[in-house]
Protein backbone atom coordinates (compact mmCIF):
# COMPACT_ATOMS: atom_id res chain seq x y z
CA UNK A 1 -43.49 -40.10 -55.19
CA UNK A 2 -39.54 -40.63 -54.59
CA UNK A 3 -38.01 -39.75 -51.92
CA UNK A 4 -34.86 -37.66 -52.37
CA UNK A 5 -31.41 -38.97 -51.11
CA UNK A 6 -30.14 -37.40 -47.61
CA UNK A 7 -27.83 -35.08 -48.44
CA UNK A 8 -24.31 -35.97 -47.59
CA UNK A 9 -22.04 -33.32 -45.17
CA UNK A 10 -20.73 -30.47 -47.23
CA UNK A 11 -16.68 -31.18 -47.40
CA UNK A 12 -14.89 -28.20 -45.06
CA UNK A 13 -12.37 -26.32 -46.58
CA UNK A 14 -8.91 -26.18 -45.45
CA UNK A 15 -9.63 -22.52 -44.18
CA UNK A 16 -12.14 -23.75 -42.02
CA UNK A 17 -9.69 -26.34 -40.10
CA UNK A 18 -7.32 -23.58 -39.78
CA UNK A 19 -9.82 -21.43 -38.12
CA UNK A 20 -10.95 -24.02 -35.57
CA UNK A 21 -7.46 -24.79 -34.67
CA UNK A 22 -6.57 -21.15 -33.99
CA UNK A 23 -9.78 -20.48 -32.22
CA UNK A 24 -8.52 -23.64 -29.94
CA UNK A 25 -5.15 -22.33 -29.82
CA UNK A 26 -6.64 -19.07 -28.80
CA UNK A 27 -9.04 -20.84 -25.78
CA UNK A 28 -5.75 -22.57 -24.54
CA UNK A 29 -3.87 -19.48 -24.53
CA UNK A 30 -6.11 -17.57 -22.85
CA UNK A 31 -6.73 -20.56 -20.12
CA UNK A 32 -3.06 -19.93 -19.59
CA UNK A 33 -3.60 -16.28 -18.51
CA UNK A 34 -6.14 -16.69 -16.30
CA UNK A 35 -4.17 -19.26 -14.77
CA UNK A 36 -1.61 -17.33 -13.98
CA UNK A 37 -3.27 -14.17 -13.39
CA UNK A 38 -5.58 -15.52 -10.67
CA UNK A 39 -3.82 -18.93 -9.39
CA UNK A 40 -0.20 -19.29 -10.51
CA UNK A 41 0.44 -16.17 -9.30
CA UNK A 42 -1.26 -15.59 -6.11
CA UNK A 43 0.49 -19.32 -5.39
CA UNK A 44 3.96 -18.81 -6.03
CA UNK A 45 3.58 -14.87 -4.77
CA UNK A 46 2.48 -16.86 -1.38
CA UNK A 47 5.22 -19.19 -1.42
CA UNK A 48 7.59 -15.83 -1.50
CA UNK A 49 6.02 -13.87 0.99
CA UNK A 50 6.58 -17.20 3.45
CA UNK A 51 10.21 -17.68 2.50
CA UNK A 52 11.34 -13.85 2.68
CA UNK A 53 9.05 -13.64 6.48
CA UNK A 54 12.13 -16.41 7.45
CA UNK A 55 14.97 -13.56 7.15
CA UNK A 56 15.88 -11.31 9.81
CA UNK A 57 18.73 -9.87 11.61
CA UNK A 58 18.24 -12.34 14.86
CA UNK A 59 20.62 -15.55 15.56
CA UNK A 60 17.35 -17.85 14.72
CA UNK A 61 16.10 -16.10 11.46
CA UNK A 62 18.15 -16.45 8.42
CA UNK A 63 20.27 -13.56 8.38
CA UNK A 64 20.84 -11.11 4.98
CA UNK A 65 23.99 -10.80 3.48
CA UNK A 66 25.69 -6.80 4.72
CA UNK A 67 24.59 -4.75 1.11
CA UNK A 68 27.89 -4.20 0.17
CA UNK A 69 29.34 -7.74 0.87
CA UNK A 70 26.33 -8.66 -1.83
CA UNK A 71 28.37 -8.91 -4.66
CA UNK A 72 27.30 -12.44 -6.47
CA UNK A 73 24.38 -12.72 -8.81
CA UNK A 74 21.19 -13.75 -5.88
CA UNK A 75 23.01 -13.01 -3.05
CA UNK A 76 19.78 -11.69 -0.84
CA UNK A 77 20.79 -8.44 1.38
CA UNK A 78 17.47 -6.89 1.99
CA UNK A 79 13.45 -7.63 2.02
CA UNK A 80 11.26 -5.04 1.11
CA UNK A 81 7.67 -4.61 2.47
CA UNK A 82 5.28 -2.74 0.46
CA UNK A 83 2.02 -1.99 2.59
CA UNK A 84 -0.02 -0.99 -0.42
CA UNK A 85 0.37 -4.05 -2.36
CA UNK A 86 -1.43 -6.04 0.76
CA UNK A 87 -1.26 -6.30 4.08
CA UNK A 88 1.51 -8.93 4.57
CA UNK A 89 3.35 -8.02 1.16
CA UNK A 90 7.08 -8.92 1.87
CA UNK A 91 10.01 -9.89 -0.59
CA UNK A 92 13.59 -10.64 -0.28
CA UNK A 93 15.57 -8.58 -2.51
CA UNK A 94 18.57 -10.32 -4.18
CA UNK A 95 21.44 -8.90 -6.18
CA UNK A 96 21.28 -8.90 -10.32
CA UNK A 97 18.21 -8.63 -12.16
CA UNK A 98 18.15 -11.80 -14.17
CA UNK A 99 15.02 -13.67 -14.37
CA UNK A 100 16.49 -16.87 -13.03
CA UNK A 101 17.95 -16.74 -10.39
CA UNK A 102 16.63 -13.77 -9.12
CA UNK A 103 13.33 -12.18 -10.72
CA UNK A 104 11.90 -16.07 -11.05
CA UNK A 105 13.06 -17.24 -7.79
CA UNK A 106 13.15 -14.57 -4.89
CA UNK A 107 11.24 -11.85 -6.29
CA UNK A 108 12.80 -8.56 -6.57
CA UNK A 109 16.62 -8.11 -7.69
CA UNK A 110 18.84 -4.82 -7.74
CA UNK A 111 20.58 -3.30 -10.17
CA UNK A 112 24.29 -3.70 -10.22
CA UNK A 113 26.24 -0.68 -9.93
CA UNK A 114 23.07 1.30 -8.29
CA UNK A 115 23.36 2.91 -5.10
CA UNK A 116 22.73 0.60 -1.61
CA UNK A 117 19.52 1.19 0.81
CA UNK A 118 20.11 4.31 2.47
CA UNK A 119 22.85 5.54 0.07
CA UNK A 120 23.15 8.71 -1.80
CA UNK A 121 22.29 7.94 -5.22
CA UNK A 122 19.36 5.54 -6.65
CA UNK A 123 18.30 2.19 -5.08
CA UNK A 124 17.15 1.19 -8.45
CA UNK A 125 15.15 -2.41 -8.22
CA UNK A 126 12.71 -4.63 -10.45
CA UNK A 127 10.68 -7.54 -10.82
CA UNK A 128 8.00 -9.25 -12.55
CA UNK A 129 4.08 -7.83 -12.97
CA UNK A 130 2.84 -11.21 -14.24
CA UNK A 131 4.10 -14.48 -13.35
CA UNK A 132 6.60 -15.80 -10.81
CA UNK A 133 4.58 -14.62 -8.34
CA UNK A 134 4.21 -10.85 -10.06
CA UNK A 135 5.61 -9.36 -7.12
CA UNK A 136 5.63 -5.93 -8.66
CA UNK A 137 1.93 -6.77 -10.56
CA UNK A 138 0.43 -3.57 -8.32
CA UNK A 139 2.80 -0.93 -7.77
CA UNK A 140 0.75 1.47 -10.58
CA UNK A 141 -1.51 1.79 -6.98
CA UNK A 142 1.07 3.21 -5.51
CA UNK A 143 0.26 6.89 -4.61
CA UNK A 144 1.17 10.15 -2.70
CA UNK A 145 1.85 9.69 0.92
CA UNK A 146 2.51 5.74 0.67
CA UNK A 147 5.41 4.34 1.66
CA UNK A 148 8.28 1.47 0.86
CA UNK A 149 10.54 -0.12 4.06
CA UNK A 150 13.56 -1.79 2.86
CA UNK A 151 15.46 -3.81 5.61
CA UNK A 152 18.68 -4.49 6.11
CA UNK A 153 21.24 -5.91 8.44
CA UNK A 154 21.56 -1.83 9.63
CA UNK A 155 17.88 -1.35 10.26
CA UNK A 156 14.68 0.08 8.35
CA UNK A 157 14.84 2.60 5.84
CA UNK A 158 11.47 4.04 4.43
CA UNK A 159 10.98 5.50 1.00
CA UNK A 160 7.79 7.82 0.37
CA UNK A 161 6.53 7.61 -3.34
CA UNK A 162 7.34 10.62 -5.53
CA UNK A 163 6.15 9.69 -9.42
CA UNK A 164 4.93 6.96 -11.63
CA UNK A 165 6.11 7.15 -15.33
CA UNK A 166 5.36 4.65 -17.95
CA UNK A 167 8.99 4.83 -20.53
CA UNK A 168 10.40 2.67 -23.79
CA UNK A 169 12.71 -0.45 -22.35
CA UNK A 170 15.84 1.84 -23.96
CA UNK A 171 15.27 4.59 -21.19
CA UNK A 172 17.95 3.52 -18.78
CA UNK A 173 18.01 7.07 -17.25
CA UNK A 174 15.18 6.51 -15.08
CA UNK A 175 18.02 4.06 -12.89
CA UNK A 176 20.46 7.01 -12.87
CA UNK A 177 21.50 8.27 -9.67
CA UNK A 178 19.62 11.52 -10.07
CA UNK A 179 16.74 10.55 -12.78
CA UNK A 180 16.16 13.47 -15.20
CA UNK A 181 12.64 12.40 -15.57
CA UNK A 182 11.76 13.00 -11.79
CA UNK A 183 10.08 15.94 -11.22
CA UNK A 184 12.66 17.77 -8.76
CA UNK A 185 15.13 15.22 -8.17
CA UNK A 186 18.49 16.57 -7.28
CA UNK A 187 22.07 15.47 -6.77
CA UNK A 188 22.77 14.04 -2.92
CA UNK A 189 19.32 12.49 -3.10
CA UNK A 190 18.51 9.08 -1.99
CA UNK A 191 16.02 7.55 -4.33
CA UNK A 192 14.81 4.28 -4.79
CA UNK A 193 12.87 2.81 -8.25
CA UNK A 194 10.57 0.27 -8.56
CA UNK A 195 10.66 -1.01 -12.35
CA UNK A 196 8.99 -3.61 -14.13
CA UNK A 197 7.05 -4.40 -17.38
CA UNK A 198 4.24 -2.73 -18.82
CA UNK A 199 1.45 -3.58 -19.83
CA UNK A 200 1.30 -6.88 -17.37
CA UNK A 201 2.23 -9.78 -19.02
CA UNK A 202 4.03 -7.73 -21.91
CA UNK A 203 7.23 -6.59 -22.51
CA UNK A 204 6.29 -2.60 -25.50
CA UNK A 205 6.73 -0.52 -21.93
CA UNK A 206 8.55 -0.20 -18.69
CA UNK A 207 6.54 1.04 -15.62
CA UNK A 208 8.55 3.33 -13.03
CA UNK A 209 8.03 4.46 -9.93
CA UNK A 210 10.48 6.61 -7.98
CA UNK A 211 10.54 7.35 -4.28
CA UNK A 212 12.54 8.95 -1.89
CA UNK A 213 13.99 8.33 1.29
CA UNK A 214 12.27 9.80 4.16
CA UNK A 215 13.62 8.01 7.43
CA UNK A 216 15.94 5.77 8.87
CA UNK A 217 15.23 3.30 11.80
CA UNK A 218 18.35 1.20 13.52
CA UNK A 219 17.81 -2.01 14.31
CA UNK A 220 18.52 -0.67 18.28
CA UNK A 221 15.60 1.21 17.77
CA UNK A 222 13.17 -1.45 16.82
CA UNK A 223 10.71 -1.98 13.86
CA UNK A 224 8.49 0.47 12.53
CA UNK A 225 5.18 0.35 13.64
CA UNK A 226 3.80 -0.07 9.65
CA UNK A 227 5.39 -3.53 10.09
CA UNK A 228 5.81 -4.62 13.37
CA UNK A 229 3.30 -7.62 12.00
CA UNK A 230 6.64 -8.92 10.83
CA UNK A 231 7.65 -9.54 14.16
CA UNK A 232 11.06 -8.32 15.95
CA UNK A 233 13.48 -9.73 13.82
């Protein structure tokens, strides 16, 4: 009886090799994501929360540029606190909207040529959803009743949300000083928008959310209660 030979290895195609090094490509990308969905970000969104709890209005915190004195690309005039993105959810708020120096580096930047905190018109802001911290990765939980404080040299201003409206990047209305899209917004309102990229991580949509100013505290007056966890700077 003979024994037949072992069979060599069947030769792989080309196609094969090509599908195991996108399928590799694929497990690296989406290692990438998860990194900075659940590490990266909740790191360097840490790191921003510490630096903008430094700024205040007293002699021994760092002190914020007066708003209209902000006139240079990153030149920080305000911090905004956010209670429904987390209980000590704080970020300075720099001029421009570049992603370096501002979006990548303090967190949320203003629109130039938008209306000031407190000012008739729109306080029109964004930042990033996913990485660099994704300081704007939850404001779709944003909802009726919840409110922004922006602070400035001045004092606290609070904005209560109005609407959430997903739009194409080319809708630049929604930063207009009375945005057509809000349901009954109105000329001599003070607005403010939160804007950022939608879906997270992507750039096909913007998400928007508009709010409106509700009160006004001076800095005589003390903080708000919402975040006196701030301290009394």
């Amino acid at each position: 009886m003979k024994l037949r030979p072992a069979r060599k290895g069947a030769k792989r195609s080309p196609l094969f090799w090509l599908a195991s090094v996108m399928m590799a490509a694929g497990l690296v990308f989406l290692g990438f994501g998860a990194w900075n969905y659940f590490f990266a970000d909740t790191v360097d969104g840490a790191a921003k929360t510490n630096v903008a709890k430094e700024y205040g209005v007293t002699k021994t915190a760092k002190q914020f540029l007066e708003p209209k004195a902000a006139t240079h690309l990153a030149d920080v005039f305000a911090r905004v606190v956010i209670p429904r993105l987390g209980g000590d959810w704080v970020r300075l708020v720099g001029e421009g909207t570049r992603w370096h120096p501002v979006l990548n580096d303090i967190g949320v930047g203003h629109y130039m040529g938008t209306a000031r905190p407190g000012e008739v018109g729109n306080f029109a802001t964004a930042a990033h959803r996913g990485g660099y911290g994704g300081s704007y990765k939850n404001i779709h939980r944003l909802v009726k009743g919840d409110l922004v404080y922006v602070q400035t040299n001045a004092g606290w201003y609070s904005y209560e949300y109005r609407q959430t409206k997903i739009v194409k990047p080319t809708d630049t209305n929604v930063i207009a000083a009375v945005p057509k899209e809000l349901v009954g917004s109105h000329k001599g309102g003070r607005y403010m928008t939160l804007t950022s990229c939608d879906p997270i991580y992507v750039n096909t949509n913007r998400i928007i959310v508009w709010l409106e100013m509700k009160d006004f505290v001076p800095v005589s007056a003390g903080v708000p209660a919402a975040v006196k966890w701030l301290g009394t700077k």
